[in-house]
C-alpha atoms as a PDB file:
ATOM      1  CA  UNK A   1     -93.464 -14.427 -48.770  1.00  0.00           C
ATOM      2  CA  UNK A   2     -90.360 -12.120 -48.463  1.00  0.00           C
ATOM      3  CA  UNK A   3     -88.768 -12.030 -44.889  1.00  0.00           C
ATOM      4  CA  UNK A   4     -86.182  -9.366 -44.020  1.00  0.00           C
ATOM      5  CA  UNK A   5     -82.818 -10.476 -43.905  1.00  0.00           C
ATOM      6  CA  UNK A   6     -81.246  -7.696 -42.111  1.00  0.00           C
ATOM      7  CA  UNK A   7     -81.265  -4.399 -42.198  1.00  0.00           C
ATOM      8  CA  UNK A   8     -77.984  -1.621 -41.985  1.00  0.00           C
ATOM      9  CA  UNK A   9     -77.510   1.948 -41.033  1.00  0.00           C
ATOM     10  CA  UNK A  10     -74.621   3.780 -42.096  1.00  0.00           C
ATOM     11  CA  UNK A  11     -74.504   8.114 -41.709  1.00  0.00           C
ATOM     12  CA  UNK A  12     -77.180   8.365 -44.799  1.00  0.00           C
ATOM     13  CA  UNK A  13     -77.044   4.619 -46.068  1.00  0.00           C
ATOM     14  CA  UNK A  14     -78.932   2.121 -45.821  1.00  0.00           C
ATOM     15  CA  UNK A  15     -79.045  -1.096 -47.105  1.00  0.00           C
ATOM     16  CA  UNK A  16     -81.410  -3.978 -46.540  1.00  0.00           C
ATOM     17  CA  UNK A  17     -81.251  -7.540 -47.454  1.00  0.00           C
ATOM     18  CA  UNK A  18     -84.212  -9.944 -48.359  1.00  0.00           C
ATOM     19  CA  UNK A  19     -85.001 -12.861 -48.491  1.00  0.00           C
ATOM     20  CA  UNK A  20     -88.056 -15.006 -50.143  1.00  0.00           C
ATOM     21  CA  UNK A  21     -86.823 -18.113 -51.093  1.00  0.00           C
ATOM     22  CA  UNK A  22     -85.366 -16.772 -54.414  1.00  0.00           C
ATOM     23  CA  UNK A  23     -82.669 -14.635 -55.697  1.00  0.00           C
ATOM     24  CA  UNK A  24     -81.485 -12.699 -52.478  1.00  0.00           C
ATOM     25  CA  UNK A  25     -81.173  -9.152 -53.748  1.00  0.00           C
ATOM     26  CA  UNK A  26     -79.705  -6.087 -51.719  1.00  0.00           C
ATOM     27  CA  UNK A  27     -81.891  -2.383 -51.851  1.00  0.00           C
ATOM     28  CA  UNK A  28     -79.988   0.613 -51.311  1.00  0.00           C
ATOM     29  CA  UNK A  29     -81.558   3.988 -50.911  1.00  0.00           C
ATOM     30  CA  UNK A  30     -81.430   6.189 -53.962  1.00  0.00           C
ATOM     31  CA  UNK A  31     -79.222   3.241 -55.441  1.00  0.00           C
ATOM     32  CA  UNK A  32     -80.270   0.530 -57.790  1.00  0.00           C
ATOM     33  CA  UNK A  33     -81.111  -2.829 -56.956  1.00  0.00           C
ATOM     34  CA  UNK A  34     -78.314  -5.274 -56.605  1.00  0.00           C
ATOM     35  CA  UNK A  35     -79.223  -8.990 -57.522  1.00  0.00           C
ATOM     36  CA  UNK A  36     -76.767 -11.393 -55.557  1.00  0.00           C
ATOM     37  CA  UNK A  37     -77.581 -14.500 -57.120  1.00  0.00           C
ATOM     38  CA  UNK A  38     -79.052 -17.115 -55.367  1.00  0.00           C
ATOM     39  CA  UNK A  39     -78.513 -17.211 -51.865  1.00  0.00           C
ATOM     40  CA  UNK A  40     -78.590 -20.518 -49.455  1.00  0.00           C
ATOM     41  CA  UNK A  41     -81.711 -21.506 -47.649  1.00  0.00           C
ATOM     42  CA  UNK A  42     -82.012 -19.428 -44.407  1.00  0.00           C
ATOM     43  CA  UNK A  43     -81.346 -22.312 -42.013  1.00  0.00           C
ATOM     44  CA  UNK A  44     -78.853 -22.789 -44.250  1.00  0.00           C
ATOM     45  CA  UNK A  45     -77.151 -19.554 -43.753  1.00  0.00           C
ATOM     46  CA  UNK A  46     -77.042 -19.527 -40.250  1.00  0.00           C
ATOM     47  CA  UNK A  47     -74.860 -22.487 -40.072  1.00  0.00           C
ATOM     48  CA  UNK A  48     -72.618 -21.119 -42.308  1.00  0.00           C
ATOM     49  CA  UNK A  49     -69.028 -20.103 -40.494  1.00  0.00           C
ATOM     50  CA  UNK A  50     -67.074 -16.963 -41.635  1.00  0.00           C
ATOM     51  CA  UNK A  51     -64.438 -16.907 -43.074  1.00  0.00           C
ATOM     52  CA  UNK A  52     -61.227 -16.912 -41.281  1.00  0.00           C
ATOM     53  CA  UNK A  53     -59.228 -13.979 -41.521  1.00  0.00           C
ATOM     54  CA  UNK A  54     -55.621 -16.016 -40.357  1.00  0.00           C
ATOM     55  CA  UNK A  55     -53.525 -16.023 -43.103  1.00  0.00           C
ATOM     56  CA  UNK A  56     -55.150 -12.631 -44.292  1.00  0.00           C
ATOM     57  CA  UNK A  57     -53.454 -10.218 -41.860  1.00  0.00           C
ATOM     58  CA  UNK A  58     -50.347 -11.994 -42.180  1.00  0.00           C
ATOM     59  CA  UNK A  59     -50.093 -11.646 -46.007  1.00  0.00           C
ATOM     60  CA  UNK A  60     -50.350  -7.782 -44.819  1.00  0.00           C
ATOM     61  CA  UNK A  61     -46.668  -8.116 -42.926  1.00  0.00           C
ATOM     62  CA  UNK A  62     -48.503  -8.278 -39.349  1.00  0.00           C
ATOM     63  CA  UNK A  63     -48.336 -11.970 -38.120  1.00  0.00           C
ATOM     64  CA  UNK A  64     -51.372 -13.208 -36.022  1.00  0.00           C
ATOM     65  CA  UNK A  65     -51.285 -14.013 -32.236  1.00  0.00           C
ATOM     66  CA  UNK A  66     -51.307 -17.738 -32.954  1.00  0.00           C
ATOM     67  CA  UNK A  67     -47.942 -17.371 -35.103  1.00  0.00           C
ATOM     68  CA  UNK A  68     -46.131 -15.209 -32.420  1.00  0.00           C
ATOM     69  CA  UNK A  69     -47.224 -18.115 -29.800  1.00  0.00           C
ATOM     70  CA  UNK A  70     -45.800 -20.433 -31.816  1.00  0.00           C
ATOM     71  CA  UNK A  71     -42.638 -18.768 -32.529  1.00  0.00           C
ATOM     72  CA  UNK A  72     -41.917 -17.657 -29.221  1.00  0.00           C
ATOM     73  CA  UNK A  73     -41.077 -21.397 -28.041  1.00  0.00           C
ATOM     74  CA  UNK A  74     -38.255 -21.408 -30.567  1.00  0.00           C
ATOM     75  CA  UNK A  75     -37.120 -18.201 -29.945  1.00  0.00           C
ATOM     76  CA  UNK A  76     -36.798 -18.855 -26.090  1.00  0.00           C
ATOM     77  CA  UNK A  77     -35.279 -22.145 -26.949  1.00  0.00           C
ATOM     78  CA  UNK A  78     -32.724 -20.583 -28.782  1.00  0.00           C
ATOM     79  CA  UNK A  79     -32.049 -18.106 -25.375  1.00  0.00           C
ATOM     80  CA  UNK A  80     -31.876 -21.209 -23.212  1.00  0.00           C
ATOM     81  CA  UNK A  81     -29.276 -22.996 -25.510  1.00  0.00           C
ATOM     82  CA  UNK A  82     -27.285 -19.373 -25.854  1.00  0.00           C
ATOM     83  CA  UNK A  83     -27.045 -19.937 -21.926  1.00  0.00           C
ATOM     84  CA  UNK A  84     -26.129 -22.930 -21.674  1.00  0.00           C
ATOM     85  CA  UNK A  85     -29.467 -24.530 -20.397  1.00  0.00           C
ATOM     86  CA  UNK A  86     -31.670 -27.570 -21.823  1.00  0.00           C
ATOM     87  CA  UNK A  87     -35.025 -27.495 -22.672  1.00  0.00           C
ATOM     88  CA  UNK A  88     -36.013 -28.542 -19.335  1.00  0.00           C
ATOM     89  CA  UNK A  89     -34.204 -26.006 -17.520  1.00  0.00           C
ATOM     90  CA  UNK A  90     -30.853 -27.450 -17.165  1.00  0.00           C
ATOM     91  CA  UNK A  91     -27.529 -26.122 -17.321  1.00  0.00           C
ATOM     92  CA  UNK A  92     -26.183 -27.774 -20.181  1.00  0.00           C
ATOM     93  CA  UNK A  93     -22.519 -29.718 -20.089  1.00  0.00           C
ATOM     94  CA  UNK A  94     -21.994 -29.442 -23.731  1.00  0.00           C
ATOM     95  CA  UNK A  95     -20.472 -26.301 -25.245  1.00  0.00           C
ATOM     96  CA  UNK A  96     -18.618 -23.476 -22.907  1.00  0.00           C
ATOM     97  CA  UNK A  97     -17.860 -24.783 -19.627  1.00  0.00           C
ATOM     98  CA  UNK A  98     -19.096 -22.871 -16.673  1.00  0.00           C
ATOM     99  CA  UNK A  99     -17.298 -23.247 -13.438  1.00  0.00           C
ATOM    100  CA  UNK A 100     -18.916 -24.236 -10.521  1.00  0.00           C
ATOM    101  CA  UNK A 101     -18.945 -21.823  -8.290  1.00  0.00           C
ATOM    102  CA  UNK A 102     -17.596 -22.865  -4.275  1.00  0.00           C
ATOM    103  CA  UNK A 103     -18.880 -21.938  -1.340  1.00  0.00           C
ATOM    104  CA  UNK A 104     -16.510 -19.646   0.574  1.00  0.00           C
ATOM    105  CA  UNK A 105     -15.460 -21.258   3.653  1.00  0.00           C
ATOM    106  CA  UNK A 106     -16.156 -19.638   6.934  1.00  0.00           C
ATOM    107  CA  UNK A 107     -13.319 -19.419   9.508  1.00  0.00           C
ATOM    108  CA  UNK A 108     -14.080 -18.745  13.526  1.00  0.00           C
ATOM    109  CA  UNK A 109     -11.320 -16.422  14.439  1.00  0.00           C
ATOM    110  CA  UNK A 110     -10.633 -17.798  18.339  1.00  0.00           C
ATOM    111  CA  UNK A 111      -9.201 -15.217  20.498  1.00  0.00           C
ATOM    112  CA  UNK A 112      -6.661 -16.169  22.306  1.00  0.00           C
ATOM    113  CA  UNK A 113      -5.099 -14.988  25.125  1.00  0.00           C
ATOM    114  CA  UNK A 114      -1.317 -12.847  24.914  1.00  0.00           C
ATOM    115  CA  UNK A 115       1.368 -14.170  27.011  1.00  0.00           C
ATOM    116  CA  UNK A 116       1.560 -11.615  30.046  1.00  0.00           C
ATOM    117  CA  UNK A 117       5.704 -10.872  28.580  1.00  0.00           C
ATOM    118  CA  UNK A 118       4.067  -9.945  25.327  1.00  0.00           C
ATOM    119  CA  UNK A 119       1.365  -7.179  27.027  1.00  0.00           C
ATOM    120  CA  UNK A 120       3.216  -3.501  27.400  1.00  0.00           C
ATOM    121  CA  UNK A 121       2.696  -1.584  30.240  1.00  0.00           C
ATOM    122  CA  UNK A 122       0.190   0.883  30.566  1.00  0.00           C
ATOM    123  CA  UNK A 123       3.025   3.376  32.055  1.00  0.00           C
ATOM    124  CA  UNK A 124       6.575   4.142  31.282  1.00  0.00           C
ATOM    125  CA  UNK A 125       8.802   3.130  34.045  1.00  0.00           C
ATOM    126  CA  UNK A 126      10.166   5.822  36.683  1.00  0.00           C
ATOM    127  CA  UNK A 127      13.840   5.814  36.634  1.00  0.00           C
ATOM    128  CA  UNK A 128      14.645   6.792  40.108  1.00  0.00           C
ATOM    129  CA  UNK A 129      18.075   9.078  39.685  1.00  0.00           C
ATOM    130  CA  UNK A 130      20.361   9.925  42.322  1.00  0.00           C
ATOM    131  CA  UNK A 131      20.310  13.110  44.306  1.00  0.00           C
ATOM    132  CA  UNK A 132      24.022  14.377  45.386  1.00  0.00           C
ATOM    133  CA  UNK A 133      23.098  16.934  47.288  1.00  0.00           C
ATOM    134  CA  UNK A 134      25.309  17.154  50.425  1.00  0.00           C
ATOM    135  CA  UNK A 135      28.748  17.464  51.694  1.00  0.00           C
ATOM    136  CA  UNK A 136      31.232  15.196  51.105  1.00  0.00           C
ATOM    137  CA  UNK A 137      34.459  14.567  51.824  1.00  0.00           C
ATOM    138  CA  UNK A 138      37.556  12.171  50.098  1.00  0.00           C
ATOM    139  CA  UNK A 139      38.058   8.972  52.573  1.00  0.00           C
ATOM    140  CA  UNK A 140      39.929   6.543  49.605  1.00  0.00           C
ATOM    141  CA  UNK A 141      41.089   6.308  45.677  1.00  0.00           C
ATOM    142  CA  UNK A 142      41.660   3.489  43.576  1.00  0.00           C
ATOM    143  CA  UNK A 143      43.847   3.387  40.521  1.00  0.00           C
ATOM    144  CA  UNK A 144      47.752   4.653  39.902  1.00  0.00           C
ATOM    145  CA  UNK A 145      47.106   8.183  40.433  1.00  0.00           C
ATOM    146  CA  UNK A 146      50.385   9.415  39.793  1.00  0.00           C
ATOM    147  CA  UNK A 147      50.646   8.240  36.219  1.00  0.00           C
ATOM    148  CA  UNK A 148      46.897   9.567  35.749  1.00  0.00           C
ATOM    149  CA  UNK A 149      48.504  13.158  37.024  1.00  0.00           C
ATOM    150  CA  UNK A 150      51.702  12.603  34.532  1.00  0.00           C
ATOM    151  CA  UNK A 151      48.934  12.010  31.549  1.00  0.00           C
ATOM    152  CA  UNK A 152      47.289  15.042  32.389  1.00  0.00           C
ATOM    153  CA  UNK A 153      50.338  17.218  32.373  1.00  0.00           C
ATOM    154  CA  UNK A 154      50.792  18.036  35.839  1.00  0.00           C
ATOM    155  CA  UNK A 155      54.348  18.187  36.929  1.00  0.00           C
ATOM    156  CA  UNK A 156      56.882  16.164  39.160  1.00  0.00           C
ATOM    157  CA  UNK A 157      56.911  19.075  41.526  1.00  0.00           C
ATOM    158  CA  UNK A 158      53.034  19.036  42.128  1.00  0.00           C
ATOM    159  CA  UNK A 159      52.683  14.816  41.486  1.00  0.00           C
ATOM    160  CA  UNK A 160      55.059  14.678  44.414  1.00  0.00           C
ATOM    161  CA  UNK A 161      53.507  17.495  46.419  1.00  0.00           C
ATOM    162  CA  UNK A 162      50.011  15.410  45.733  1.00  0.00           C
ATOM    163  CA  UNK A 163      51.256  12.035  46.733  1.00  0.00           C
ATOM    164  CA  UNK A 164      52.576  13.484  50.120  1.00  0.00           C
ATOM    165  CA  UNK A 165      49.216  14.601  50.725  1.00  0.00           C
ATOM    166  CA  UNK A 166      47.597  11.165  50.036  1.00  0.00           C
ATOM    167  CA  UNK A 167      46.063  12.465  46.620  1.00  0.00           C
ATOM    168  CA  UNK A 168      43.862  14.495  49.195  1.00  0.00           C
ATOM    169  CA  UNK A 169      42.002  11.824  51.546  1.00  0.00           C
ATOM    170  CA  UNK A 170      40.963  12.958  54.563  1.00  0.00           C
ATOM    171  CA  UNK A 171      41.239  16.975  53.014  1.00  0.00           C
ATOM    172  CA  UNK A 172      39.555  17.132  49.780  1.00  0.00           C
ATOM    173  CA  UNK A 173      35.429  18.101  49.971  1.00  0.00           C
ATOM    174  CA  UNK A 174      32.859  18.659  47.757  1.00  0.00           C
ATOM    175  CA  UNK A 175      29.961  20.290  49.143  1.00  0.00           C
ATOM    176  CA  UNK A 176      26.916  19.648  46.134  1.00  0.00           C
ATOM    177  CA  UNK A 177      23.418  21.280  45.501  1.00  0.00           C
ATOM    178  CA  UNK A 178      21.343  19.260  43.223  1.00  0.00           C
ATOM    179  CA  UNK A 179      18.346  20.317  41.829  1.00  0.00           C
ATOM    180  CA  UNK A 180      16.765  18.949  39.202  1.00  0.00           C
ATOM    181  CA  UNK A 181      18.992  18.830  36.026  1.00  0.00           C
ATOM    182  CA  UNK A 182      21.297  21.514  38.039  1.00  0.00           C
ATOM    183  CA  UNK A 183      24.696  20.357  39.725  1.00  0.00           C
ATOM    184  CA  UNK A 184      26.083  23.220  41.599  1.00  0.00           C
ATOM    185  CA  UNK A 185      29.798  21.847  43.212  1.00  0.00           C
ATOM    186  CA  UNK A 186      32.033  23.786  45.260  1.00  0.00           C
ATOM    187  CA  UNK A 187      35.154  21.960  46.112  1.00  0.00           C
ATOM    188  CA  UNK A 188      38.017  22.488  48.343  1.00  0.00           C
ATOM    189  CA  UNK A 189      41.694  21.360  47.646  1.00  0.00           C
ATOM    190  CA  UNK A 190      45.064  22.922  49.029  1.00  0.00           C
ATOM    191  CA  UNK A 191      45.075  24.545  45.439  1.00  0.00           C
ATOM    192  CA  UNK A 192      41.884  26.197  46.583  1.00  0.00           C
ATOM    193  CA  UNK A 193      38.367  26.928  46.651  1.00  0.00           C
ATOM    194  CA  UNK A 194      36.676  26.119  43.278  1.00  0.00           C
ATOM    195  CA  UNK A 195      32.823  26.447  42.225  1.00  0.00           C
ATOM    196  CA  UNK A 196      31.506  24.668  39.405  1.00  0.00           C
ATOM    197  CA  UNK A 197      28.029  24.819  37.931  1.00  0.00           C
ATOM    198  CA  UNK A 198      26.736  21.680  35.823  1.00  0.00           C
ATOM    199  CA  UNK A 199      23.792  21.378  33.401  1.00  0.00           C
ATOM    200  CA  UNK A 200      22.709  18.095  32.640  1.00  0.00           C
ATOM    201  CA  UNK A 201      21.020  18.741  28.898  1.00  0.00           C
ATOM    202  CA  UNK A 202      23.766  17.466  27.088  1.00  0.00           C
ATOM    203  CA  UNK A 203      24.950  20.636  25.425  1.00  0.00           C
ATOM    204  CA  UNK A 204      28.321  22.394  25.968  1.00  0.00           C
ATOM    205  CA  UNK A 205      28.962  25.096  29.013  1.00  0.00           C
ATOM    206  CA  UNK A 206      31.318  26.978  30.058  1.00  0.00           C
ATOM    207  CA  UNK A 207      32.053  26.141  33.497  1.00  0.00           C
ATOM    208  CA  UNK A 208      35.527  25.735  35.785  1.00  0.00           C
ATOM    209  CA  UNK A 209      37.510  22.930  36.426  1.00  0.00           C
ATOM    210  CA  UNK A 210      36.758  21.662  40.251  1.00  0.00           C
ATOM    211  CA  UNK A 211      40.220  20.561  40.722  1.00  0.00           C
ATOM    212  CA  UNK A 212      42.466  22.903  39.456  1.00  0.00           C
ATOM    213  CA  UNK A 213      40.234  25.819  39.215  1.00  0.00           C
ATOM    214  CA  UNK A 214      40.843  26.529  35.612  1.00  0.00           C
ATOM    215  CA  UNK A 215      38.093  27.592  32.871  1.00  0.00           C
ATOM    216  CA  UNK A 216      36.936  24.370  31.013  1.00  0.00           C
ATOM    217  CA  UNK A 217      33.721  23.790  28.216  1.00  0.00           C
ATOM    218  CA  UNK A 218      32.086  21.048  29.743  1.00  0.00           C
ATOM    219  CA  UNK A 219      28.800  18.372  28.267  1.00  0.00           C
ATOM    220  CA  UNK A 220      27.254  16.967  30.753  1.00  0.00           C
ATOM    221  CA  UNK A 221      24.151  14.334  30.778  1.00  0.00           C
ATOM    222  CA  UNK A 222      22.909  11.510  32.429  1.00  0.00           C
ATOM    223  CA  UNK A 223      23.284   8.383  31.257  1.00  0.00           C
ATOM    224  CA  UNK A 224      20.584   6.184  29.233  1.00  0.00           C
ATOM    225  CA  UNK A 225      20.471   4.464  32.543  1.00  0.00           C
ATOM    226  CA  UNK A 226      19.865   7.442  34.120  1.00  0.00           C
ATOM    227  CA  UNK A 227      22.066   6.041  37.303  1.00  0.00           C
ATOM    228  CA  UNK A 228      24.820   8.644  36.659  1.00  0.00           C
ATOM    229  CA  UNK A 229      26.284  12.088  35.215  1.00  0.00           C
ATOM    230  CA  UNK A 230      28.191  11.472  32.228  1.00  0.00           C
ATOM    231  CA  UNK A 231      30.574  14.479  31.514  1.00  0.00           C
ATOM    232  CA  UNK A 232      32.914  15.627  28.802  1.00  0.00           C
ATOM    233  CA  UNK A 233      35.192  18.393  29.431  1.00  0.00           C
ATOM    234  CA  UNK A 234      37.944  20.093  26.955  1.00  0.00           C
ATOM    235  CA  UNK A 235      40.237  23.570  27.882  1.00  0.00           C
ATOM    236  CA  UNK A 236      38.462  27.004  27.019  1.00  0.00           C
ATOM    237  CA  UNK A 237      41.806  28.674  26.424  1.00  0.00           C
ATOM    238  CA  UNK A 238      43.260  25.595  23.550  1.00  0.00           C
ATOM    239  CA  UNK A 239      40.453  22.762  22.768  1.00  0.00           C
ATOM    240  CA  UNK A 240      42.760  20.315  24.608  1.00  0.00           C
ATOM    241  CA  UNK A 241      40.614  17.584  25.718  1.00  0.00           C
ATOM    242  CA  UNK A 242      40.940  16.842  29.267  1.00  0.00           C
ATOM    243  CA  UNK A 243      39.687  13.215  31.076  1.00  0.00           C
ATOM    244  CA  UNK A 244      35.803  12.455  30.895  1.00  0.00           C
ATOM    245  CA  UNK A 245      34.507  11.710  34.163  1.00  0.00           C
ATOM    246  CA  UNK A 246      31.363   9.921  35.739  1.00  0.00           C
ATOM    247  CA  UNK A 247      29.769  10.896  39.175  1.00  0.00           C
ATOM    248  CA  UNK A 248      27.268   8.155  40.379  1.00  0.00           C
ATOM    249  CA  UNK A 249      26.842   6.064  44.399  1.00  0.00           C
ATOM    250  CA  UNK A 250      28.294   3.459  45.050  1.00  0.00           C
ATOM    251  CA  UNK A 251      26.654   2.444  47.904  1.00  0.00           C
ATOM    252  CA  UNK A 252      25.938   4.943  50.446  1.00  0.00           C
ATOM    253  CA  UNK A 253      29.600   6.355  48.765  1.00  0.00           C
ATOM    254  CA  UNK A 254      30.103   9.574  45.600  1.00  0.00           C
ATOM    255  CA  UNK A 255      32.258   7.799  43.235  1.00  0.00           C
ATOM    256  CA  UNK A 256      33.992  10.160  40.839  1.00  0.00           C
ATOM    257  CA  UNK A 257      35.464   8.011  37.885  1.00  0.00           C
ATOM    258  CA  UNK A 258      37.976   9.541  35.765  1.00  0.00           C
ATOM    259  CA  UNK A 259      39.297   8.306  32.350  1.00  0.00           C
ATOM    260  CA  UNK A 260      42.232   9.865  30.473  1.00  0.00           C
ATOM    261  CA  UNK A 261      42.395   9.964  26.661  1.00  0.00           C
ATOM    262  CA  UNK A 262      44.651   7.067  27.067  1.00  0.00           C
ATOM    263  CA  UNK A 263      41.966   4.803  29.303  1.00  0.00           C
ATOM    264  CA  UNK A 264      43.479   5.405  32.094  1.00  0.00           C
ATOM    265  CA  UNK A 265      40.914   4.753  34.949  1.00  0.00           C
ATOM    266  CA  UNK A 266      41.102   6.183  38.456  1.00  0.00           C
ATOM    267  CA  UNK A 267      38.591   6.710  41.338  1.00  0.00           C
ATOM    268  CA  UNK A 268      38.143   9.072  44.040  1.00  0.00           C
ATOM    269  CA  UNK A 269      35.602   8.076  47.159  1.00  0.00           C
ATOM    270  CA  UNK A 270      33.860  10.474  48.951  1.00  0.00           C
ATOM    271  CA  UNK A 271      31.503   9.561  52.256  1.00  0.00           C
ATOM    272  CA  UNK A 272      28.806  11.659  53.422  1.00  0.00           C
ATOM    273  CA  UNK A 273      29.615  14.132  56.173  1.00  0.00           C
END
């Protein structure tokens, strides 16, 4: 008896396969019958395994799954030895040395408290500067006055006239408005009644000489201490420079300090009136 082998369907084709035992042989339509020789028993056939196609895509330049599997082991073993690591994840010793890396240490900054010298203060300090405002009048002098007066080019006539008079205790006044940086001094001497204005900005002014009455270009400033008035004075008529002077309190006391060119020192003392 012939039994149907199996039967397939292509567009138009179709081709079935049967079986009886004998020569299998394969009908196609419109085609000629195609003897196949004879074919295994049926039970026969089904135990039959395909093929294998490995090997058979690879010849074709595409390699199968189970190749790439087994390549990628050595492929991934080459990577770990490129890095420096062992097959079981190590970092390998042999080859390039890799340093070890240290752990950066951690320091606890401690504040600690500045010394109270070493803290500025939060203010600049007030220098308290004196005020000369009042009258005042010569009570005493220290220093050779008369060879001060020679220095200065004053003559025997009027160094003698002076020392008769006590170098002008007792007579001499100053009567002084002070506002500010603004010295305003009128002074009386037998020679006279003199007025002399003083700005203390440290640039040149012409002003007149308290003494003698004469035109001077006087600098006047206080001092970095700020305790005193610091003046320069030189003639307006020549340049010749005439004997700085410094007008600060001693005590409840104006002290005037004059120095000639030569260093000369001499002081006049006025007391409040």
């Amino acid at each position: 008896m012939v039994e149907p082998l199996c039967a397939l369907k292509v567009g138009d084709w179709a081709c079935f396969c049967m079986y009886d035992n004998g020569p299998a042989k394969t009908r196609y339509r419109d085609h000629d019958e195609v003897d196949y020789g004879d074919l295994p028993a049926r039970s026969s056939l089904s135990s039959t395994r395909r093929p294998s196609l490995k090997g058979i895509i690879g010849a074709k330049g595409k390699p199968p799954q189970e190749d790439k599997d087994e390549a990628e082991p050595s492929t991934a073993s080459s990577l770990h030895e490129r890095a420096g690591f062992s097959q079981d994840g190590a970092r390998s010793t042999s080859g390039r040395s890799t340093p070890e890396r240290s752990t950066p240490e951690r320091h606890v900054f401690e504040e600690t408290p500045a010394p109270l010298d070493a803290i500025p203060e939060s203010r600049e300090l007030q220098i308290e500067r004196p005020d000369f405002t009042g009258t005042w009048i010569m009570d005493a002098f220290e220093g050779d006055m008369d060879a001060f007066l020679k220095e200065i080019g004053m003559s025997w006539a009027m160094r003698t006239l002076a020392s008769s008079m006590n170098y002008g205790v007792g007579k001499v006044t100053n009567d002084i408005s002070h506002f500010g940086d603004k010295l305003k001094i009128v002074s009386w001497s037998p020679k006279g009644t003199f007025t002399s204005d003083f700005t203390l900005d440290g640039k040149e002014h012409e002003t007149v000489d308290p003494i003698e009455g004469r035109p001077i270009l006087a600098t006047a400033q206080w001092t970095a201490a700020g305790d005193r008035v610091h003046t320069e004075v030189r003639r307006l008529e020549c340049g010749e420079v005439l004997p700085s002077s410094d007008r600060f309190m001693a005590g409840d006391k104006l002290c005037v300090e004059q120095v000639s060119r030569s260093g000369l020192t001499v002081r006049r003392l006025f007391a409040r009136q």
